[in-house]
PDB file of N, CA and C in Angstrom:
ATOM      1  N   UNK A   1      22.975  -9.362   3.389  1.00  0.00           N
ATOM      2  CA  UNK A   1      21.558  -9.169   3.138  1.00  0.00           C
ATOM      3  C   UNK A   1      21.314  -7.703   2.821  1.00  0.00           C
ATOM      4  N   UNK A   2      20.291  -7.618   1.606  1.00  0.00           N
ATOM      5  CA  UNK A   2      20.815  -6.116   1.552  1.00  0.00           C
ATOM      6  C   UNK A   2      18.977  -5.695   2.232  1.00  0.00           C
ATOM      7  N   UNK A   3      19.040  -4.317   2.291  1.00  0.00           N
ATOM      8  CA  UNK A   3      17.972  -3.887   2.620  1.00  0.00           C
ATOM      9  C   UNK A   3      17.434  -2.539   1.621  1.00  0.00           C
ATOM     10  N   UNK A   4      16.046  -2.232   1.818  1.00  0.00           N
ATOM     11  CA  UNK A   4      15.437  -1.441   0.653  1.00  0.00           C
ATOM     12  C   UNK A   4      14.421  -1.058   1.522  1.00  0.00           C
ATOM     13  N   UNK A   5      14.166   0.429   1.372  1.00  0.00           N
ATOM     14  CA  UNK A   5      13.182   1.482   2.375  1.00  0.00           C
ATOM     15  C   UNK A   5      11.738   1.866   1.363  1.00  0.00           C
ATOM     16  N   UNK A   6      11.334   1.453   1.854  1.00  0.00           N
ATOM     17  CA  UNK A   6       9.569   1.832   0.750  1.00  0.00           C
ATOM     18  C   UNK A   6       8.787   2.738   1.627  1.00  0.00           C
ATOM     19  N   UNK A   7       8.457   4.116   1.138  1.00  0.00           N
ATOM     20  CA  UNK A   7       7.776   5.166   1.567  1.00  0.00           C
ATOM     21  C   UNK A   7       6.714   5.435   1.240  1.00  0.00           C
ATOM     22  N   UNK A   8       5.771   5.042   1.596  1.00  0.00           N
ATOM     23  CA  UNK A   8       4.155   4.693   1.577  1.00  0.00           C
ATOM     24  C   UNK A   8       3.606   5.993   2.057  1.00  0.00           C
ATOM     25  N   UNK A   9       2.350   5.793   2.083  1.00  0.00           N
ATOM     26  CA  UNK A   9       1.166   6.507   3.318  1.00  0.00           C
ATOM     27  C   UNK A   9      -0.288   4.903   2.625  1.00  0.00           C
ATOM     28  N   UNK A  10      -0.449   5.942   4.143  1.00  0.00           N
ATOM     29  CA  UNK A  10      -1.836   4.991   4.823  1.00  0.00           C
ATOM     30  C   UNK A  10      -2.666   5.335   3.270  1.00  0.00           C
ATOM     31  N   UNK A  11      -4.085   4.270   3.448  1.00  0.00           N
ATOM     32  CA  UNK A  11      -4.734   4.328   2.753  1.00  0.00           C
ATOM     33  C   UNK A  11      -5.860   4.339   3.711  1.00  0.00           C
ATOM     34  N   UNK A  12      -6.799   5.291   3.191  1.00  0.00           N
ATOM     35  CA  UNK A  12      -8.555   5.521   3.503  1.00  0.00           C
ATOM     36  C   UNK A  12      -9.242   4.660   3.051  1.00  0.00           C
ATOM     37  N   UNK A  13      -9.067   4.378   1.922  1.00  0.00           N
ATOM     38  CA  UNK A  13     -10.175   3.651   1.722  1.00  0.00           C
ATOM     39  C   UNK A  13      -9.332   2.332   0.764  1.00  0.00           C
ATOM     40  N   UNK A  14     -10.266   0.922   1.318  1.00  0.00           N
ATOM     41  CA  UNK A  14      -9.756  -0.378   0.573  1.00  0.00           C
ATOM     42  C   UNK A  14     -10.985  -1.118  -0.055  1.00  0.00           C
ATOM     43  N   UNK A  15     -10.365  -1.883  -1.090  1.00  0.00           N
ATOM     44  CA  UNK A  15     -10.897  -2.444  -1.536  1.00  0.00           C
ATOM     45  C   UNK A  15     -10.902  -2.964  -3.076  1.00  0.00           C
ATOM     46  N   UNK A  16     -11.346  -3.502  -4.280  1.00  0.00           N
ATOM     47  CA  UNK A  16     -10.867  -3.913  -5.831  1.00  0.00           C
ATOM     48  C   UNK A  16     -10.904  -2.636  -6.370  1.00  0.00           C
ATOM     49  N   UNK A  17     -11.896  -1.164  -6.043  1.00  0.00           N
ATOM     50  CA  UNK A  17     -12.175  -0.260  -7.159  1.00  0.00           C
ATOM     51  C   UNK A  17     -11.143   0.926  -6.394  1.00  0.00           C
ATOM     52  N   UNK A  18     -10.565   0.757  -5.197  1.00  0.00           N
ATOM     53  CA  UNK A  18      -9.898   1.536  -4.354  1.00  0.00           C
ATOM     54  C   UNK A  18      -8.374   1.722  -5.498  1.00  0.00           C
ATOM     55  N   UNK A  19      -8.208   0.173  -4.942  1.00  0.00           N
ATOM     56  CA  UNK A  19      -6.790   0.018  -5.559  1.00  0.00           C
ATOM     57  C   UNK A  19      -6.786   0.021  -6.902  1.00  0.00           C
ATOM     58  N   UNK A  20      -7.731  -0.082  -7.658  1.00  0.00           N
ATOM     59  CA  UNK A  20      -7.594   0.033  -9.476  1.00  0.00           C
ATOM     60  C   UNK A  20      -7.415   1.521  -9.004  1.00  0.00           C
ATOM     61  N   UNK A  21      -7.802   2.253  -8.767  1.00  0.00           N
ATOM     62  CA  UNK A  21      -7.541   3.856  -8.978  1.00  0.00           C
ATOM     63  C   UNK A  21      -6.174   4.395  -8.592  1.00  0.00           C
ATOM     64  N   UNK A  22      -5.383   3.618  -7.529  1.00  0.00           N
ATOM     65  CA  UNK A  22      -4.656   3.939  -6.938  1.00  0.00           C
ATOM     66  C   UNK A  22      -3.636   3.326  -8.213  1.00  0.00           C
ATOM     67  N   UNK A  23      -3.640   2.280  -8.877  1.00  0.00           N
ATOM     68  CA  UNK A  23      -2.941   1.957  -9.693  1.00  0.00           C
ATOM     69  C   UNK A  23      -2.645   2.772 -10.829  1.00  0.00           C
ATOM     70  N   UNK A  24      -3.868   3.182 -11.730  1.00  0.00           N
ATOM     71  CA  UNK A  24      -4.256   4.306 -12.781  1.00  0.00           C
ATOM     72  C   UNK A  24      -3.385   5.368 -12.187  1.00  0.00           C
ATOM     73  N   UNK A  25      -3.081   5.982 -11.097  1.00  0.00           N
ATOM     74  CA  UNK A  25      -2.123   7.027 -10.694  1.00  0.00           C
ATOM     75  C   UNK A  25      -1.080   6.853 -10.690  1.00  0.00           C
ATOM     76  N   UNK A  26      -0.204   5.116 -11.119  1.00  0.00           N
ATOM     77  CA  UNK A  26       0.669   4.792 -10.961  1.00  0.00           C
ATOM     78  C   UNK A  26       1.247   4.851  -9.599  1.00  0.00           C
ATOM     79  N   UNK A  27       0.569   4.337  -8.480  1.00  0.00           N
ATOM     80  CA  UNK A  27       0.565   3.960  -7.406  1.00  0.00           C
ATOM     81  C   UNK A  27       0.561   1.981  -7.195  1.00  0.00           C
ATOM     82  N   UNK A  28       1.414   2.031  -6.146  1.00  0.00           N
ATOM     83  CA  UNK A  28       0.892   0.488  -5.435  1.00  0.00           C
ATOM     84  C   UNK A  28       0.379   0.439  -4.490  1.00  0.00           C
ATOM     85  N   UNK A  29      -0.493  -0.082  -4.415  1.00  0.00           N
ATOM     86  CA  UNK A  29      -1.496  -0.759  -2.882  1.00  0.00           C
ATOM     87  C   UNK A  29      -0.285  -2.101  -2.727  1.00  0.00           C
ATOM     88  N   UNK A  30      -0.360  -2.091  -1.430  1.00  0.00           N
ATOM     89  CA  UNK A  30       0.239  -3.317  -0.248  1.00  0.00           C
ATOM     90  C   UNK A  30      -0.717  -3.319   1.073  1.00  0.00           C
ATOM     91  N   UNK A  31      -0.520  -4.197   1.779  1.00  0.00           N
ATOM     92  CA  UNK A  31      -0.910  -4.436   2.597  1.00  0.00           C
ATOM     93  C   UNK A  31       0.339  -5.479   3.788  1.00  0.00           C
ATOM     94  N   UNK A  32       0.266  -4.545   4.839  1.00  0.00           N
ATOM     95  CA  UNK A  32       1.457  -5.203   6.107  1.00  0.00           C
ATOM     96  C   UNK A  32       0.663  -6.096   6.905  1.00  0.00           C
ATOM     97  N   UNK A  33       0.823  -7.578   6.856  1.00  0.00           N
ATOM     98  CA  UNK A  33      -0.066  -8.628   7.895  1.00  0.00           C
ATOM     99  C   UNK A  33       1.063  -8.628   9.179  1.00  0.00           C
ATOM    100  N   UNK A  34       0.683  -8.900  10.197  1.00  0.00           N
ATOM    101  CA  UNK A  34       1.135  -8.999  11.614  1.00  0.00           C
ATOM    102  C   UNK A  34       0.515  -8.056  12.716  1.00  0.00           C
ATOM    103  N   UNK A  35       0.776  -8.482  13.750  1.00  0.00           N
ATOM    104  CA  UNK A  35       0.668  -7.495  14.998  1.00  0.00           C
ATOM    105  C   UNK A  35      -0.643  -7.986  15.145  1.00  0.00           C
ATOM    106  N   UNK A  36      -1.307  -6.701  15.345  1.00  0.00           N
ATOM    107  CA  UNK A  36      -2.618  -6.731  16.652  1.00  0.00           C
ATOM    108  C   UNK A  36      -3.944  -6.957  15.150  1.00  0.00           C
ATOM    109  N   UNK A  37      -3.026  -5.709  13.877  1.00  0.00           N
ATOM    110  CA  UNK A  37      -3.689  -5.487  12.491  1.00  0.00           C
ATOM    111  C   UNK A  37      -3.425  -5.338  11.111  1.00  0.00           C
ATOM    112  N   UNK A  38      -3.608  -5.985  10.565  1.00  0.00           N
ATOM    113  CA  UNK A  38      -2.669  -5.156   9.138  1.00  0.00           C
ATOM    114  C   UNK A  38      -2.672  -3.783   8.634  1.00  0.00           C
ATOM    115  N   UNK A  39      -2.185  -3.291   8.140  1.00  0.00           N
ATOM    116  CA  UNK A  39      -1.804  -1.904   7.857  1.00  0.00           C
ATOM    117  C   UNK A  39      -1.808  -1.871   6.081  1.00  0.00           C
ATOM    118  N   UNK A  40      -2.800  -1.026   5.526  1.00  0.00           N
ATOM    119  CA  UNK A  40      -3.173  -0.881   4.678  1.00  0.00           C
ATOM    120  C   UNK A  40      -2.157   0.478   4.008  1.00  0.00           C
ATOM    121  N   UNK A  41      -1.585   0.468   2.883  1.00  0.00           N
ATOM    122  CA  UNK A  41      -0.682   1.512   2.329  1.00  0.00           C
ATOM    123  C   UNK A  41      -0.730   1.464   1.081  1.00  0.00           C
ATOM    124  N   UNK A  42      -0.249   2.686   0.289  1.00  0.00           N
ATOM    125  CA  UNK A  42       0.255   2.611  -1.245  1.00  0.00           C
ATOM    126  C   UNK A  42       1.379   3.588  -1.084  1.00  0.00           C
ATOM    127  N   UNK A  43       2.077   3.361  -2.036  1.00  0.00           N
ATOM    128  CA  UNK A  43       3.744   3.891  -2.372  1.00  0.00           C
ATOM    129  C   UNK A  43       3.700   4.222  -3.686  1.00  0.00           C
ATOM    130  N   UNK A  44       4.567   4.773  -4.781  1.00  0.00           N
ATOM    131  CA  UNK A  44       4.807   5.464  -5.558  1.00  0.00           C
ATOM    132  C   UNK A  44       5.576   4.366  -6.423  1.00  0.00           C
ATOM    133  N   UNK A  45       4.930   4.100  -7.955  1.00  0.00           N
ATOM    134  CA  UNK A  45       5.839   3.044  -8.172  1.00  0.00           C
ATOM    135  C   UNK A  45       7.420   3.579  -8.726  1.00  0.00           C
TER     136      UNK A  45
END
């Protein structure tokens, strides 16, 4: 099984006009479901 490390940071602010911008920078928005909350991030494509 192989494995792959993705280096994010948090995101401030969410939402459709959040992440179009974050995209235009050539960024990805994700989002981590589990635990207590999900965890909102973008990474570098």
């Amino acid at each position: 099984m192989k494995t792959i490390t993705i280096e994010g940071h948090l995101r401030t602010e969410n939402g459709k006009k959040a992440a179009r911008q974050l995209r235009s920078q050539e960024m990805v928005p994700g989002v981590i479901y589990g635990g207590s909350e999900e965890v909102n991030f973008y990474a570098s494509a």
